[in-house]
Protein backbone atom coordinates (compact mmCIF):
# COMPACT_ATOMS: atom_id res chain seq x y z
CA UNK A 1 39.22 4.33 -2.48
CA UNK A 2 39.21 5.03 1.19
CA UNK A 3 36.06 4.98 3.22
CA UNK A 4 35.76 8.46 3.96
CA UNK A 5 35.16 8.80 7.72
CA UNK A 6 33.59 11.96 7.83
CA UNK A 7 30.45 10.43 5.19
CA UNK A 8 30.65 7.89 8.35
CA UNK A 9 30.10 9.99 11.28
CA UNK A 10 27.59 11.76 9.07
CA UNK A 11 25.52 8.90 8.37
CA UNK A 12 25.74 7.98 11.67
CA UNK A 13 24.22 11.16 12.67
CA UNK A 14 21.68 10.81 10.72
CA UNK A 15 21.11 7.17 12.11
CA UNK A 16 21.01 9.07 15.49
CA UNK A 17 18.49 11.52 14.28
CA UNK A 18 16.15 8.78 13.58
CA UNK A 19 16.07 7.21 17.30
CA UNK A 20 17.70 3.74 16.98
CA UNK A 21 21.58 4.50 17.80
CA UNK A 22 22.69 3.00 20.80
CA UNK A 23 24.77 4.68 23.08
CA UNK A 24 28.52 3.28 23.54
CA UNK A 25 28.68 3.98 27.29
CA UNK A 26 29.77 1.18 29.35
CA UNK A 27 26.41 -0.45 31.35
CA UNK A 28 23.85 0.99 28.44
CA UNK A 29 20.72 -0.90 27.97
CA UNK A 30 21.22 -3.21 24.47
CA UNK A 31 18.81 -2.05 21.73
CA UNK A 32 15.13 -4.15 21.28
CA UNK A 33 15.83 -6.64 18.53
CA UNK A 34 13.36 -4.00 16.23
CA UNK A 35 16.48 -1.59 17.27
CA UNK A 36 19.04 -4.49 15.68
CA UNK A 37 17.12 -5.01 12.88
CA UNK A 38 16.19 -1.13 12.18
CA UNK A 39 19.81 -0.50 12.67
CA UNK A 40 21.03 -3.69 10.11
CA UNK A 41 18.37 -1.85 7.28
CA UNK A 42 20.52 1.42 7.76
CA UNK A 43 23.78 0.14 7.36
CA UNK A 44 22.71 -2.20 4.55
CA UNK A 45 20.89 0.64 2.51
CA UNK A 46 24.11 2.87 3.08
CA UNK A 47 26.57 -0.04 2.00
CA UNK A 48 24.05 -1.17 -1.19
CA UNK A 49 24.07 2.89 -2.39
CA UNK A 50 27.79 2.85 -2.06
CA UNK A 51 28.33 -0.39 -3.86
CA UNK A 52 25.54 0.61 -6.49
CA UNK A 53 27.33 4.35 -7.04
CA UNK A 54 31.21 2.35 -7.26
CA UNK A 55 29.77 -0.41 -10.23
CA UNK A 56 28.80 2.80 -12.06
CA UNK A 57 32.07 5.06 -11.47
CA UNK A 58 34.47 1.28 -12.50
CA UNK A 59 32.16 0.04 -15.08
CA UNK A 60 32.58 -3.77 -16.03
CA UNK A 61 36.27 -3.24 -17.06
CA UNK A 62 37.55 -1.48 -13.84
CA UNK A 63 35.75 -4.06 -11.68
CA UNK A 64 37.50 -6.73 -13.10
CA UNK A 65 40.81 -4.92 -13.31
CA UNK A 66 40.01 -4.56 -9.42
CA UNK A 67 39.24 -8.13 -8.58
CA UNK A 68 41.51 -10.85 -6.91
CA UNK A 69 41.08 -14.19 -5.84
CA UNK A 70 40.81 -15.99 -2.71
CA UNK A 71 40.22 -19.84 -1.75
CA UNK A 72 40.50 -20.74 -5.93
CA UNK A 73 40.93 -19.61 -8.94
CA UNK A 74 36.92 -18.75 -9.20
CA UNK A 75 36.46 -16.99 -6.18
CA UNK A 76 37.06 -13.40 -6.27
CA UNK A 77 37.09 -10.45 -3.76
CA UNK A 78 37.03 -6.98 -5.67
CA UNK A 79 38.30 -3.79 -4.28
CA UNK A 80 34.30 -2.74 -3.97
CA UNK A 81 33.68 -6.02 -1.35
CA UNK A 82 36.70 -4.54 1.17
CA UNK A 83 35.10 -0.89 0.88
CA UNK A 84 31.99 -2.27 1.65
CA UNK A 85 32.73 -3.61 4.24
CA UNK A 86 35.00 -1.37 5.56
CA UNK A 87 31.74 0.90 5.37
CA UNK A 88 30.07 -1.47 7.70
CA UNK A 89 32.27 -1.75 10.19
CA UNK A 90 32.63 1.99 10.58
CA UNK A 91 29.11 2.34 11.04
CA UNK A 92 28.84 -0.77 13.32
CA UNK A 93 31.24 0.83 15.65
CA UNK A 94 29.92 4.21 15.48
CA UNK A 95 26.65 2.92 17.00
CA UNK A 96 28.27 0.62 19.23
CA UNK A 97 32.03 0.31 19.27
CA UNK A 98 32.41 -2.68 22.16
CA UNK A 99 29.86 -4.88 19.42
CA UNK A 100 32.13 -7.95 18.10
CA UNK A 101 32.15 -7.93 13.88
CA UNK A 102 32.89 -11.47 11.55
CA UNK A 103 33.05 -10.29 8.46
CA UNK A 104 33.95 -12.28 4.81
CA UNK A 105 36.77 -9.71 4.74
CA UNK A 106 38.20 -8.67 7.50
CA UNK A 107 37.98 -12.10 9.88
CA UNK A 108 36.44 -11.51 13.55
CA UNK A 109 37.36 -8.35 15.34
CA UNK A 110 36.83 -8.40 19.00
CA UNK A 111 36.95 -4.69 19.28
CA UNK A 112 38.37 -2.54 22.48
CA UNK A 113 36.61 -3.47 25.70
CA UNK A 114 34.93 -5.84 23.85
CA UNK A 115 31.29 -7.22 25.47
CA UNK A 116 32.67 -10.87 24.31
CA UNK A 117 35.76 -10.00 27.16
CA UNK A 118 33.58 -7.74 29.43
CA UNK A 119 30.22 -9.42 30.45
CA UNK A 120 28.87 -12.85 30.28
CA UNK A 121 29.42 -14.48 26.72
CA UNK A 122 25.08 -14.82 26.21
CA UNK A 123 24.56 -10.76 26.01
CA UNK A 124 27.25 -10.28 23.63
CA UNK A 125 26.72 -8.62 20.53
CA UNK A 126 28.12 -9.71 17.54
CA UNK A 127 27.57 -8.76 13.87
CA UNK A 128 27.87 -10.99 11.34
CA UNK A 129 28.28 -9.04 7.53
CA UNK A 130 28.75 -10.27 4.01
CA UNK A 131 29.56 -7.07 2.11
CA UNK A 132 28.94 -8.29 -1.45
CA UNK A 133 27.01 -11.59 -1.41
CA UNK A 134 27.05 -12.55 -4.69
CA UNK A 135 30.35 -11.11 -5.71
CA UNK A 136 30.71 -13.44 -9.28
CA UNK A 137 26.99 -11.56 -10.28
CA UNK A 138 28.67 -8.43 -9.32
CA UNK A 139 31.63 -8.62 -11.35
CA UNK A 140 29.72 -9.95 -14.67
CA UNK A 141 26.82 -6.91 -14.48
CA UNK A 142 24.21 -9.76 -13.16
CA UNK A 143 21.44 -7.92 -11.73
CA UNK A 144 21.83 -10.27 -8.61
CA UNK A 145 23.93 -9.50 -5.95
CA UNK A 146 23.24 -8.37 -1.80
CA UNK A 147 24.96 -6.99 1.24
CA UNK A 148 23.89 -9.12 4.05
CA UNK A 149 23.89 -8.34 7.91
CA UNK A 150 23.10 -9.99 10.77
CA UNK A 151 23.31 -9.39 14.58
CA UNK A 152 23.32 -12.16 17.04
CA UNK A 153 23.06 -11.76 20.88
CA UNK A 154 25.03 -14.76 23.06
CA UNK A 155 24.77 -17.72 20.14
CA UNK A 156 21.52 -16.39 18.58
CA UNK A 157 21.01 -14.44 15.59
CA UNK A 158 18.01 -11.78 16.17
CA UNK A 159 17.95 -9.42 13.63
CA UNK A 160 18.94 -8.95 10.39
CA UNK A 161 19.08 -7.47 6.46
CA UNK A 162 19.50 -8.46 2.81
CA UNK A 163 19.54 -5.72 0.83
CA UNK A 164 19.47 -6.54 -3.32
CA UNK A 165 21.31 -4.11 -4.56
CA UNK A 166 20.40 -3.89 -7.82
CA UNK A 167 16.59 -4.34 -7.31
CA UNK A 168 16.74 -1.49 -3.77
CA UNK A 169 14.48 -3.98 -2.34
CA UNK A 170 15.53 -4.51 1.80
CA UNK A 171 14.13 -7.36 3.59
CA UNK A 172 14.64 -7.69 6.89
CA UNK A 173 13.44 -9.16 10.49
CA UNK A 174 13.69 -9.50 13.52
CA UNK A 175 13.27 -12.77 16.24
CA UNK A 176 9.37 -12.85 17.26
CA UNK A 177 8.74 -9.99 14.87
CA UNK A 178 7.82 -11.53 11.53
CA UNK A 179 9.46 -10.58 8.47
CA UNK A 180 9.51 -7.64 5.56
CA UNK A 181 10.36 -6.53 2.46
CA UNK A 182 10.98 -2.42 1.68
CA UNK A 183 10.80 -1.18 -1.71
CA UNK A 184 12.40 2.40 -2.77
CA UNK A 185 8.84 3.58 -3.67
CA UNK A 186 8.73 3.08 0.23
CA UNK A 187 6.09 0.29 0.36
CA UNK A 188 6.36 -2.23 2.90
CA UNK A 189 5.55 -5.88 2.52
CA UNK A 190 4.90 -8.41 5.38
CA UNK A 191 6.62 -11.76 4.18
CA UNK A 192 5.49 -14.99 3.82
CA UNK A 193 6.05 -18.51 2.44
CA UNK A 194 4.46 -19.99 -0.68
CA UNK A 195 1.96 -22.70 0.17
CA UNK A 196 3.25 -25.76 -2.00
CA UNK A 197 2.52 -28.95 -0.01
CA UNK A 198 3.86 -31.27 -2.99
CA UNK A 199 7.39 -32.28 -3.56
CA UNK A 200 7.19 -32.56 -7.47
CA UNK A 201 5.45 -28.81 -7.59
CA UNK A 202 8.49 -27.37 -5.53
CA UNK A 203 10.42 -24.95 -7.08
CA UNK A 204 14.20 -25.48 -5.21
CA UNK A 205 16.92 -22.77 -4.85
CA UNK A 206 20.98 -23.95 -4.62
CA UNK A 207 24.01 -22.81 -4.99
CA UNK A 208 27.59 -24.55 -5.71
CA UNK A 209 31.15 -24.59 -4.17
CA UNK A 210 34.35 -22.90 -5.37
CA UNK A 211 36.10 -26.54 -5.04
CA UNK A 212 36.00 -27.95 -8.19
CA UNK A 213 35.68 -31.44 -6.29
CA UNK A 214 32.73 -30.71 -4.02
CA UNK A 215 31.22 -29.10 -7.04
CA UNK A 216 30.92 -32.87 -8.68
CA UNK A 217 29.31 -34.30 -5.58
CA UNK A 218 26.91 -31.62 -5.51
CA UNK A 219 25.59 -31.69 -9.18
CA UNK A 220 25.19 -35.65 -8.04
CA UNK A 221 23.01 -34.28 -5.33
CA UNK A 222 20.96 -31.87 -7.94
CA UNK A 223 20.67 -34.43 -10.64
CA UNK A 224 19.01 -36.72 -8.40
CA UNK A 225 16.45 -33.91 -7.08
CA UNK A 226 15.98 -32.73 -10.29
CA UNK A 227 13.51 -36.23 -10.92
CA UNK A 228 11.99 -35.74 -7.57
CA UNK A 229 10.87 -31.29 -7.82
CA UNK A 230 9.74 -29.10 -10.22
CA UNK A 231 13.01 -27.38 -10.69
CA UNK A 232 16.11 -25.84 -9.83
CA UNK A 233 17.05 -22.17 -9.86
CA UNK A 234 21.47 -21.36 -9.23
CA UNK A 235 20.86 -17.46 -9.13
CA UNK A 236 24.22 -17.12 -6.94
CA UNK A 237 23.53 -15.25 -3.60
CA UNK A 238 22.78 -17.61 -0.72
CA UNK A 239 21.40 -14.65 1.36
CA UNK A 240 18.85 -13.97 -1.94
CA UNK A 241 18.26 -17.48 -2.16
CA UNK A 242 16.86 -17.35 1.49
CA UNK A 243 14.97 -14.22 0.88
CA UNK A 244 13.13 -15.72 -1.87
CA UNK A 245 12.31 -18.40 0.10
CA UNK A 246 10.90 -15.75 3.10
CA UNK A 247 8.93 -14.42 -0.18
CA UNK A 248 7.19 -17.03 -1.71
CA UNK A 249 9.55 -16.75 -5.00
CA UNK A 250 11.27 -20.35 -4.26
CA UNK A 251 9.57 -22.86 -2.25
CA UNK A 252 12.71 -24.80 -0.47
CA UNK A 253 16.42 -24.29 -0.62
CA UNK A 254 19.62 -25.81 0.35
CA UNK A 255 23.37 -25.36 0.06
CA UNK A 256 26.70 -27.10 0.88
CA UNK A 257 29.84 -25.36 1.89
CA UNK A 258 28.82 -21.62 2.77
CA UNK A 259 30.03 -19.51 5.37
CA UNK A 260 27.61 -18.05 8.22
CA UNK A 261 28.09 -14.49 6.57
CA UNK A 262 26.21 -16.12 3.36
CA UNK A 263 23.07 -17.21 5.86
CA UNK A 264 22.94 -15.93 8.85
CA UNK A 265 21.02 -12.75 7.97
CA UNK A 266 18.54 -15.04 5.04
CA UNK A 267 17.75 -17.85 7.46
CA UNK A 268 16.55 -15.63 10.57
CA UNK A 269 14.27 -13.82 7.52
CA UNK A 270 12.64 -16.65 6.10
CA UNK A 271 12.31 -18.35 9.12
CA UNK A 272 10.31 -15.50 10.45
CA UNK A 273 8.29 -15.82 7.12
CA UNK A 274 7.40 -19.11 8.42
CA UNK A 275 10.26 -20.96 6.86
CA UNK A 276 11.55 -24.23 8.20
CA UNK A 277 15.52 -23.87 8.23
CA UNK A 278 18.68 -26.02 8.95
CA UNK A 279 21.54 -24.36 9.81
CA UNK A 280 24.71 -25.45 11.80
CA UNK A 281 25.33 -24.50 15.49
CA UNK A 282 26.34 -20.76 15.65
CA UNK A 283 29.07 -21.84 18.00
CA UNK A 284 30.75 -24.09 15.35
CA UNK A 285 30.57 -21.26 13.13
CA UNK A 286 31.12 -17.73 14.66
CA UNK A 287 34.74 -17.76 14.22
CA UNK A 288 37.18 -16.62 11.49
CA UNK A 289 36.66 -19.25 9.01
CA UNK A 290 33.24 -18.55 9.41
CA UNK A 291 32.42 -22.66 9.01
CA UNK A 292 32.64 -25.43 10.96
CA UNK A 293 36.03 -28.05 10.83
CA UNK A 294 34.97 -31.25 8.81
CA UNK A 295 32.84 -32.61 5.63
CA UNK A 296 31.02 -29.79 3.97
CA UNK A 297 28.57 -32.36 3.43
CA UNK A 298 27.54 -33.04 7.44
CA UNK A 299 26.55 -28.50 7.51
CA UNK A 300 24.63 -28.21 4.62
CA UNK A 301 21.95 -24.77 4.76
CA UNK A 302 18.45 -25.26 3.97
CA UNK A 303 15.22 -23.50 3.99
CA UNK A 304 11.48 -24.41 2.91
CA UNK A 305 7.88 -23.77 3.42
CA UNK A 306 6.30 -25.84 6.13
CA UNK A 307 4.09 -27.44 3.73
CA UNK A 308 6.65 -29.24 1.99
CA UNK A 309 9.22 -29.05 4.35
CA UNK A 310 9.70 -32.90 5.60
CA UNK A 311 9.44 -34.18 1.95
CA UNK A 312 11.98 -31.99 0.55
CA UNK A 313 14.42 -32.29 3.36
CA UNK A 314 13.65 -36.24 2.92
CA UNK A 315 14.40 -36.04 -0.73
CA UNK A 316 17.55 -33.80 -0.10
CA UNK A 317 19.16 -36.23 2.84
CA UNK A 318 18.58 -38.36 0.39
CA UNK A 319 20.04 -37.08 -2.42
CA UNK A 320 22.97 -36.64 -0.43
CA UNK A 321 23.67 -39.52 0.91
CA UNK A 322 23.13 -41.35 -2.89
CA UNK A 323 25.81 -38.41 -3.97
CA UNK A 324 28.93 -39.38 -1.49
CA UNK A 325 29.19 -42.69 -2.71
């Protein structure tokens, strides 16, 4: 199935009807970071819908029929992540078509007359989208999966959305603007960390590689913080993980060997919930591959509540260090 690109024009339109679409002129004024982020909630509600309606129409058995793999033998792409996404580009460019998209799918696309080639590299625009984060939950019916966009201007990301497909909630932010979660009864929810201040009451989020290698090292690494925190939760979407961080669901989390279209949207949302975060420079990252060259180990992710922040990233350096060896 084909993106249709009349359903994109018309969504578009009604983006346009709402205020917040840019014009594509050459020398326009760059939408307010509230603009990026209003924008990222559109295109991530549109793309959830679309994802939600295609589970339904392929049930379990045509999803997996769909599905191929990728970097190993457990990491799929189905045929639902490339219309996604192929959804989000369309209505990238239709707001904006000289804005640069890295996507999981579909690699880094410059674009015609691309801001990255025609003004100074620290105003351009460049969205960074993870069609279906989550895409094992997807393909077993776990009620668990996102669609995760992010916008960064020059090297820093300023706006962005996670939207949980399955539950409709939308959380969002934008830099200097706090962060928020929308429900589909249309409530709106200013975020914020939980206040754990103690290392054995913190409830931890992770996530594992698709190498079966890496995965070893980093059960080493969980073992160890398992006698050190409360727990550990592997619900598999690094861009929920964050949120639930930005929420107060988790208290810390942290991640080896993820691309910036897992994080880039989570970690700008619960920082602005008052998260403390570690991510790797944008620079090493903002390319195809969507990582930086070298041990998976040295750009791990990680998120917590600034009560608890220095012991947990203490006990995770930690952990990791104990786990190469």
């Amino acid at each position: 199935m084909s993106i249709n690109s009349r359903g994109t024009e018309q969504l578009a339109s009604r983006a346009d009807n709402r205020g917040f679409s840019a014009p594509n002129s050459p020398g326009s004024v760059r939408p307010s970071v509230r603009e990026l982020r209003d924008r990222a909630v559109f295109i991530a509600r549109a793309a959830a819908a679309h994802i939600a309606s295609r589970r339904v129409e392929l049930g379990s058995d045509g999803v997996l029929a769909s599905s191929e793999t990728k970097s190993s033998a457990v990491d799929p792409v189905t045929v639902v992540d490339r219309e996604s996404e192929e959804l989000i580009r369309s209505l990238i460019k239709a707001f904006s078509s000289s804005d640069r998209i890295l996507g999981e799918e579909g690699g880094l696309d410059d674009g015609p007359g691309s801001q990255a080639q025609a003004t100074d590299a620290a105003e351009a625009v460049t969205w960074i989208v993870d069609p279906i984060d989550g895409t094992v939950n997807f393909l077993y019916g776990l009620p668990n999966f996102a669609v995760s966009i992010a916008c960064a201007v020059g090297d820093e990301v300023v706006a962005g959305a996670v939207a949980n497909v399955s539950s409709g909630e939308i959380y969002s932010a934008a830099k200097g603007e706090g962060a928020q979660v929308s429900r589909r009864d249309g409530t709106v929810q200013t975020l914020s960390c939980s206040p754990t201040a103690e290392l054995e009451k913190t409830l931890v989020a992770t996530g594992f590689s698709y190498s079966a290698n890496l995965r070893q090292v980093q059960g080493r690494i969980a073992s160890q913080l398992l006698g050190e925190c409360r727990d550990i939760r592997r619900m598999g979407s690094a861009a929920l993980d964050l949120c639930m961080v930005a929420h107060g669901r988790v208290d810390a989390y942290y991640e080896h060997d993820i691309k910036i279209w897992d994080y880039a949207a989570g970690a700008l949302i619960a920082a602005e919930a008052g998260a403390r975060i570690r991510v790797p420079e944008f620079t090493q990252c903002a390319n195809a591959a969507g990582w930086p060259e070298g041990d998976p180990l040295d750009f791990g992710v990680g998120a917590a509540n600034p009560e608890v922040a220095d012991a947990f990233f203490e006990a995770l350096d930690g952990a990791t260090a104990k786990a190469r060896n």
